[in-house]
C-alpha atoms as a PDB file:
ATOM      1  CA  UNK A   1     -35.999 -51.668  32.741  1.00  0.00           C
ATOM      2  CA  UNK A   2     -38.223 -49.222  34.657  1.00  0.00           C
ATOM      3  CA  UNK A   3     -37.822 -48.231  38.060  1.00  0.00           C
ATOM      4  CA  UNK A   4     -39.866 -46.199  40.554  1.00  0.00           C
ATOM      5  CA  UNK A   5     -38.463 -44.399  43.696  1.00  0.00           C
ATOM      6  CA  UNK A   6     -40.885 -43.279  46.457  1.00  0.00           C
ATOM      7  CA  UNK A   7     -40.712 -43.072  50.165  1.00  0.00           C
ATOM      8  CA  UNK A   8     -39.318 -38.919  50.560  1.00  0.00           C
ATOM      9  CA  UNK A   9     -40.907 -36.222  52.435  1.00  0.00           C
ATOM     10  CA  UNK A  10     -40.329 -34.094  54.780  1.00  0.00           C
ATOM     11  CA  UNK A  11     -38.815 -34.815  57.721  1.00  0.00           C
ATOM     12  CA  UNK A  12     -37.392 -33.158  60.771  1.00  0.00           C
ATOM     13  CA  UNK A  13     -33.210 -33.408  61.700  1.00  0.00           C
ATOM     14  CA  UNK A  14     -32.876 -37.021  63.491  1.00  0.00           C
ATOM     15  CA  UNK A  15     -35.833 -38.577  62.022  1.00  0.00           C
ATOM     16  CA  UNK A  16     -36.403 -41.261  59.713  1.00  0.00           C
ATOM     17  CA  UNK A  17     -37.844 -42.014  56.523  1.00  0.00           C
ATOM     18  CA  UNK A  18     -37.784 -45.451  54.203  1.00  0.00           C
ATOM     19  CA  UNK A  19     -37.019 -45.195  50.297  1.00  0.00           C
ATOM     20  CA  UNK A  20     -38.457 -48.053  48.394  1.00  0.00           C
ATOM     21  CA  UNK A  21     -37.304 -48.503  44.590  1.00  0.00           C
ATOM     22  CA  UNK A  22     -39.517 -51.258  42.543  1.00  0.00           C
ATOM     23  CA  UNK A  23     -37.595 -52.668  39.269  1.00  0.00           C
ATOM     24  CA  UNK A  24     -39.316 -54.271  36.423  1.00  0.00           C
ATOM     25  CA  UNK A  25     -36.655 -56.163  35.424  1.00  0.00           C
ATOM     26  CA  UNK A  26     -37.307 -59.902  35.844  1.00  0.00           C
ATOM     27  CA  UNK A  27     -34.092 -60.512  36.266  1.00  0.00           C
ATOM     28  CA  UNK A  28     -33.708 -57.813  38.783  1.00  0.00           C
ATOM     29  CA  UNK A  29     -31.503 -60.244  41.410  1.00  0.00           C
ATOM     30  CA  UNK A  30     -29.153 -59.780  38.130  1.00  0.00           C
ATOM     31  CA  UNK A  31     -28.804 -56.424  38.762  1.00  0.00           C
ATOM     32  CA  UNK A  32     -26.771 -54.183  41.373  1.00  0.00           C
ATOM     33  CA  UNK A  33     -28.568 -51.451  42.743  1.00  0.00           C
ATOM     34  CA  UNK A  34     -27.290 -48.404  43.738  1.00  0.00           C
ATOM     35  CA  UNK A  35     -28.709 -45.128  45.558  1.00  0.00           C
ATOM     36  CA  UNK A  36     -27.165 -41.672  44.427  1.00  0.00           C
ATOM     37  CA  UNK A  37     -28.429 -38.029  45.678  1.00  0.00           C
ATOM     38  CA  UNK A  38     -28.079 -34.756  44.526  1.00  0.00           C
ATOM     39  CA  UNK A  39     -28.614 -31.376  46.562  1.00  0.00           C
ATOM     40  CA  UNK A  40     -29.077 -28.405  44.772  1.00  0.00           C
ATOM     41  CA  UNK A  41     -26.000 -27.019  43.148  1.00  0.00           C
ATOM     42  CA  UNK A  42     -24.165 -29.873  43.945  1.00  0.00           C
ATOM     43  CA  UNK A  43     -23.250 -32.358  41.459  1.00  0.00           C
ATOM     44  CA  UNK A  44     -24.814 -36.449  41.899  1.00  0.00           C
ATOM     45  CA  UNK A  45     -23.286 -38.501  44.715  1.00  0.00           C
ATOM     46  CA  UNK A  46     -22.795 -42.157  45.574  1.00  0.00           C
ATOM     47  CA  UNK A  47     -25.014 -43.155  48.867  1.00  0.00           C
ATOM     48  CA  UNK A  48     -24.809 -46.565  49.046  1.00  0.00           C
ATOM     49  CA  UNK A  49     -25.113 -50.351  46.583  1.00  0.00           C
ATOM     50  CA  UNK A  50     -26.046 -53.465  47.018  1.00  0.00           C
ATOM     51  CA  UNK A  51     -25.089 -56.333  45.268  1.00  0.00           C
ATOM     52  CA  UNK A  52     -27.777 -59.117  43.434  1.00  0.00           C
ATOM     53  CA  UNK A  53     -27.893 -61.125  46.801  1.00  0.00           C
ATOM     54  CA  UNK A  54     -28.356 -58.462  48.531  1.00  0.00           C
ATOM     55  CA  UNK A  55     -25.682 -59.691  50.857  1.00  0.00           C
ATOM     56  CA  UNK A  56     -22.614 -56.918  50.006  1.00  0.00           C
ATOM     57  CA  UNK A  57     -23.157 -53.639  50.652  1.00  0.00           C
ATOM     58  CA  UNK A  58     -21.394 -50.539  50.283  1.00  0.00           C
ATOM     59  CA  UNK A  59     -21.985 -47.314  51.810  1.00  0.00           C
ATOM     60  CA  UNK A  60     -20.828 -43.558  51.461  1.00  0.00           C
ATOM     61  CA  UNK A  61     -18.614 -42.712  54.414  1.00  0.00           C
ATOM     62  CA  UNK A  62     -21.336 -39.768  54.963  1.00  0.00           C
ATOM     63  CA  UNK A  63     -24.179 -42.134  55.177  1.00  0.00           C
ATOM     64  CA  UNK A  64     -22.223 -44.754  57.169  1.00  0.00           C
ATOM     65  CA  UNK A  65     -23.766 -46.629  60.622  1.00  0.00           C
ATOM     66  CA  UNK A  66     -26.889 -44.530  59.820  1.00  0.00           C
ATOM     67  CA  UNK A  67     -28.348 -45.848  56.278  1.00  0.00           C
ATOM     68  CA  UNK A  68     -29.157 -49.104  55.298  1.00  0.00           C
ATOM     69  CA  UNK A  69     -29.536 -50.482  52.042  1.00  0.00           C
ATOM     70  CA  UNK A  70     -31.774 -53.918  51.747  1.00  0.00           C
ATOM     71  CA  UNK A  71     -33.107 -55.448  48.817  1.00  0.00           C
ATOM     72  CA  UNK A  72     -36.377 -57.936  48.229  1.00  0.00           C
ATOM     73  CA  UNK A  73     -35.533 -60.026  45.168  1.00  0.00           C
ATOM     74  CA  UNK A  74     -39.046 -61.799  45.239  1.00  0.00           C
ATOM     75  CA  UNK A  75     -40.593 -57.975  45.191  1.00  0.00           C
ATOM     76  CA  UNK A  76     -38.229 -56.158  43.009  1.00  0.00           C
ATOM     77  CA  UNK A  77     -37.673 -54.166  45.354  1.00  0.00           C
ATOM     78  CA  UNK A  78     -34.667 -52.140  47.272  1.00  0.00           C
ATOM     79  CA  UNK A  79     -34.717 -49.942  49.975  1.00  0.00           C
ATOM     80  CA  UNK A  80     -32.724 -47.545  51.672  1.00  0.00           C
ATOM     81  CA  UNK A  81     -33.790 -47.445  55.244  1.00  0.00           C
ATOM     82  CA  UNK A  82     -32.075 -43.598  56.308  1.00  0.00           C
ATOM     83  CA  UNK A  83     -31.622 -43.150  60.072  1.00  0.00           C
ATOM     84  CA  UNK A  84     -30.994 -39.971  62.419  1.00  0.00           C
ATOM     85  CA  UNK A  85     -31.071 -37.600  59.097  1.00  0.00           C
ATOM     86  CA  UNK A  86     -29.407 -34.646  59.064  1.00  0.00           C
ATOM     87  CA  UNK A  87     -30.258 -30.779  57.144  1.00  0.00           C
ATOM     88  CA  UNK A  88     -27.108 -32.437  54.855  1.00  0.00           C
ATOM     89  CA  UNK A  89     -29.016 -35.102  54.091  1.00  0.00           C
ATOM     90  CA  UNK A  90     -31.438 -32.877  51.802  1.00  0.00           C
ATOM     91  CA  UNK A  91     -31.769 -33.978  48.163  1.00  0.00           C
ATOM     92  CA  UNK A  92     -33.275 -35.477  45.781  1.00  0.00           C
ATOM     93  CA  UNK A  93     -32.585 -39.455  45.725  1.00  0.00           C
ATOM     94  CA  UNK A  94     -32.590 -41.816  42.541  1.00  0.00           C
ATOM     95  CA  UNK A  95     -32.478 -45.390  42.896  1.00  0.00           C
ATOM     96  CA  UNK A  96     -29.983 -46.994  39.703  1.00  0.00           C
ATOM     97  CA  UNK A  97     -29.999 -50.562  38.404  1.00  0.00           C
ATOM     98  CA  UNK A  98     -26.532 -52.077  37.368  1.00  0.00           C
ATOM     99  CA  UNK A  99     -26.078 -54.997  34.885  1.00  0.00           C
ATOM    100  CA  UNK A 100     -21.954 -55.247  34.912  1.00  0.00           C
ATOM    101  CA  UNK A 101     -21.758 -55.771  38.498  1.00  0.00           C
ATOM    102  CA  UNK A 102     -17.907 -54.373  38.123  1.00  0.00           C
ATOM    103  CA  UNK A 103     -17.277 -54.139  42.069  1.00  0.00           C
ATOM    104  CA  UNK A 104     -14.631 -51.187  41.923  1.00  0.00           C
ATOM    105  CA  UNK A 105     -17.341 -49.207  39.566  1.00  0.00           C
ATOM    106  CA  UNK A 106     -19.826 -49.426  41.778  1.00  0.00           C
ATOM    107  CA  UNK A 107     -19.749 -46.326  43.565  1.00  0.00           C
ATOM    108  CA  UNK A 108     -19.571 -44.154  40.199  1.00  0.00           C
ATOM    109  CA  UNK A 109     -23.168 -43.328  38.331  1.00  0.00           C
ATOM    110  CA  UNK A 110     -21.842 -44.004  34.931  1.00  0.00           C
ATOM    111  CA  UNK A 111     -21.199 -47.572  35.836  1.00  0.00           C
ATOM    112  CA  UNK A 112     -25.431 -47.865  35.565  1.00  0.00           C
ATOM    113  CA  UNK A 113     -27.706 -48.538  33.264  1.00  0.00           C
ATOM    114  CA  UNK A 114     -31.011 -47.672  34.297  1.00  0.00           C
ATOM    115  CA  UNK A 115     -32.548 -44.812  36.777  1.00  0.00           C
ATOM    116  CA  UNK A 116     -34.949 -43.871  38.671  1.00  0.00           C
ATOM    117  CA  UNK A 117     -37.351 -40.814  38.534  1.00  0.00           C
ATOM    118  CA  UNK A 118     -35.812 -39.732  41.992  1.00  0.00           C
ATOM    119  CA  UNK A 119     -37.452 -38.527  45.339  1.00  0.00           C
ATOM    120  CA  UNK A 120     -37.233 -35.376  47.216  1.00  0.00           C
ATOM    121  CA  UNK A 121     -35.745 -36.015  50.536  1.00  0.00           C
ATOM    122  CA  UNK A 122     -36.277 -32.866  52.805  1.00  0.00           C
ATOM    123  CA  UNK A 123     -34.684 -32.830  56.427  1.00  0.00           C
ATOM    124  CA  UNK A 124     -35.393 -29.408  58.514  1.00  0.00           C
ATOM    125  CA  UNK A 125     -33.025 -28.138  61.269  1.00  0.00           C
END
Protein backbone atom coordinates (compact mmCIF):
# COMPACT_ATOMS: atom_id res chain seq x y z
CA UNK A 1 0.00 0.00 0.00
CA UNK A 2 1.25 3.44 -1.11
CA UNK A 3 0.14 6.59 0.15
CA UNK A 4 0.70 10.24 -0.79
CA UNK A 5 0.28 13.28 1.59
CA UNK A 6 -0.01 16.80 0.09
CA UNK A 7 -1.90 19.88 0.98
CA UNK A 8 1.13 21.86 3.48
CA UNK A 9 2.52 25.20 3.04
CA UNK A 10 2.91 28.00 4.57
CA UNK A 11 0.50 29.59 6.34
CA UNK A 12 0.01 32.48 8.68
CA UNK A 13 -1.25 31.87 12.74
CA UNK A 14 -5.26 31.43 12.42
CA UNK A 15 -5.35 30.34 8.94
CA UNK A 16 -6.22 27.29 7.26
CA UNK A 17 -4.90 24.74 5.12
CA UNK A 18 -6.46 21.12 3.84
CA UNK A 19 -4.20 17.83 3.93
CA UNK A 20 -5.32 15.29 1.46
CA UNK A 21 -3.75 11.62 1.75
CA UNK A 22 -4.61 9.24 -1.45
CA UNK A 23 -4.22 5.29 -0.60
CA UNK A 24 -3.75 2.69 -3.17
CA UNK A 25 -5.10 0.14 -1.34
CA UNK A 26 -8.33 -1.19 -2.88
CA UNK A 27 -9.48 -2.10 0.07
CA UNK A 28 -8.69 1.19 1.61
CA UNK A 29 -12.42 1.46 3.52
CA UNK A 30 -10.54 -1.67 5.28
CA UNK A 31 -8.16 0.41 6.62
CA UNK A 32 -8.01 3.05 9.62
CA UNK A 33 -6.28 6.06 8.89
CA UNK A 34 -4.48 8.01 11.10
CA UNK A 35 -2.60 11.55 10.96
CA UNK A 36 0.67 11.89 13.14
CA UNK A 37 3.15 15.10 13.15
CA UNK A 38 6.44 15.69 14.15
CA UNK A 39 8.18 19.19 14.91
CA UNK A 40 11.67 19.35 14.94
CA UNK A 41 13.31 17.80 17.94
CA UNK A 42 10.29 16.49 19.05
CA UNK A 43 9.49 12.95 18.81
CA UNK A 44 6.07 11.73 16.31
CA UNK A 45 2.63 12.56 17.71
CA UNK A 46 -0.92 11.29 17.36
CA UNK A 47 -3.27 14.13 15.58
CA UNK A 48 -6.21 12.52 14.89
CA UNK A 49 -7.93 8.72 13.15
CA UNK A 50 -10.62 7.80 11.51
CA UNK A 51 -12.15 4.66 11.33
CA UNK A 52 -13.09 2.57 7.71
CA UNK A 53 -16.58 4.35 7.67
CA UNK A 54 -15.28 7.22 8.26
CA UNK A 55 -17.92 7.72 10.88
CA UNK A 56 -15.56 7.49 14.37
CA UNK A 57 -13.14 9.82 14.85
CA UNK A 58 -10.60 10.54 17.29
CA UNK A 59 -8.71 13.56 17.87
CA UNK A 60 -5.57 14.81 19.90
CA UNK A 61 -6.78 16.98 22.76
CA UNK A 62 -4.31 19.70 21.07
CA UNK A 63 -6.01 19.54 17.78
CA UNK A 64 -9.52 19.28 19.29
CA UNK A 65 -12.77 21.61 17.95
CA UNK A 66 -10.20 22.93 15.41
CA UNK A 67 -9.15 19.82 13.04
CA UNK A 68 -11.19 17.64 11.23
CA UNK A 69 -10.48 14.41 9.91
CA UNK A 70 -12.87 13.12 6.82
CA UNK A 71 -12.34 10.36 4.62
CA UNK A 72 -13.65 9.61 0.75
CA UNK A 73 -13.80 5.83 0.44
CA UNK A 74 -14.85 6.04 -3.34
CA UNK A 75 -11.47 8.37 -3.79
CA UNK A 76 -9.07 6.79 -1.46
CA UNK A 77 -8.79 9.53 0.02
CA UNK A 78 -8.56 11.21 3.75
CA UNK A 79 -8.23 14.53 4.78
CA UNK A 80 -7.45 16.51 7.61
CA UNK A 81 -9.19 19.79 7.28
CA UNK A 82 -6.83 22.07 10.12
CA UNK A 83 -8.59 25.22 11.35
CA UNK A 84 -7.34 28.53 13.21
CA UNK A 85 -3.54 27.03 13.18
CA UNK A 86 -1.30 27.98 15.54
CA UNK A 87 3.05 28.60 15.42
CA UNK A 88 2.54 24.97 17.55
CA UNK A 89 1.01 23.59 14.89
CA UNK A 90 4.42 23.55 12.78
CA UNK A 91 5.55 20.13 11.52
CA UNK A 92 5.82 17.89 9.26
CA UNK A 93 2.48 15.66 8.84
CA UNK A 94 2.29 11.89 7.63
CA UNK A 95 -0.87 10.36 6.84
CA UNK A 96 -0.75 6.22 8.20
CA UNK A 97 -2.98 3.39 7.00
CA UNK A 98 -4.10 0.77 9.69
CA UNK A 99 -5.20 -2.85 8.89
CA UNK A 100 -5.95 -4.17 12.73
CA UNK A 101 -8.38 -1.57 13.42
CA UNK A 102 -7.52 -2.31 17.37
CA UNK A 103 -9.58 0.83 18.74
CA UNK A 104 -7.40 1.40 22.01
CA UNK A 105 -4.12 1.27 19.55
CA UNK A 106 -5.20 3.70 17.54
CA UNK A 107 -3.64 6.67 18.76
CA UNK A 108 -0.02 4.96 18.90
CA UNK A 109 2.15 4.91 15.38
CA UNK A 110 3.30 1.41 15.85
CA UNK A 111 -0.23 0.18 15.66
CA UNK A 112 0.22 1.07 11.53
CA UNK A 113 1.23 -0.47 8.78
CA UNK A 114 1.80 1.78 6.07
CA UNK A 115 2.99 5.68 5.83
CA UNK A 116 3.03 8.41 4.15
CA UNK A 117 5.93 10.53 2.67
CA UNK A 118 4.73 13.43 5.04
CA UNK A 119 4.09 17.24 4.41
CA UNK A 120 5.62 20.28 5.80
CA UNK A 121 3.08 22.23 7.64
CA UNK A 122 4.49 25.80 8.38
CA UNK A 123 2.32 28.30 10.55
CA UNK A 124 4.09 31.92 11.17
CA UNK A 125 3.31 34.09 14.25
Amino acid sequence: VQLQACGGGLVQSGGSLRLSCVSSARTFRTYAMGWFRQAPGKEREFVAASKGNGGTTYYADSVKGRFTISRDNAKNTVYLQMNNLKPEDTATYYCAADSRLITSSIRYDNQYDYWGQGTLVTVSS
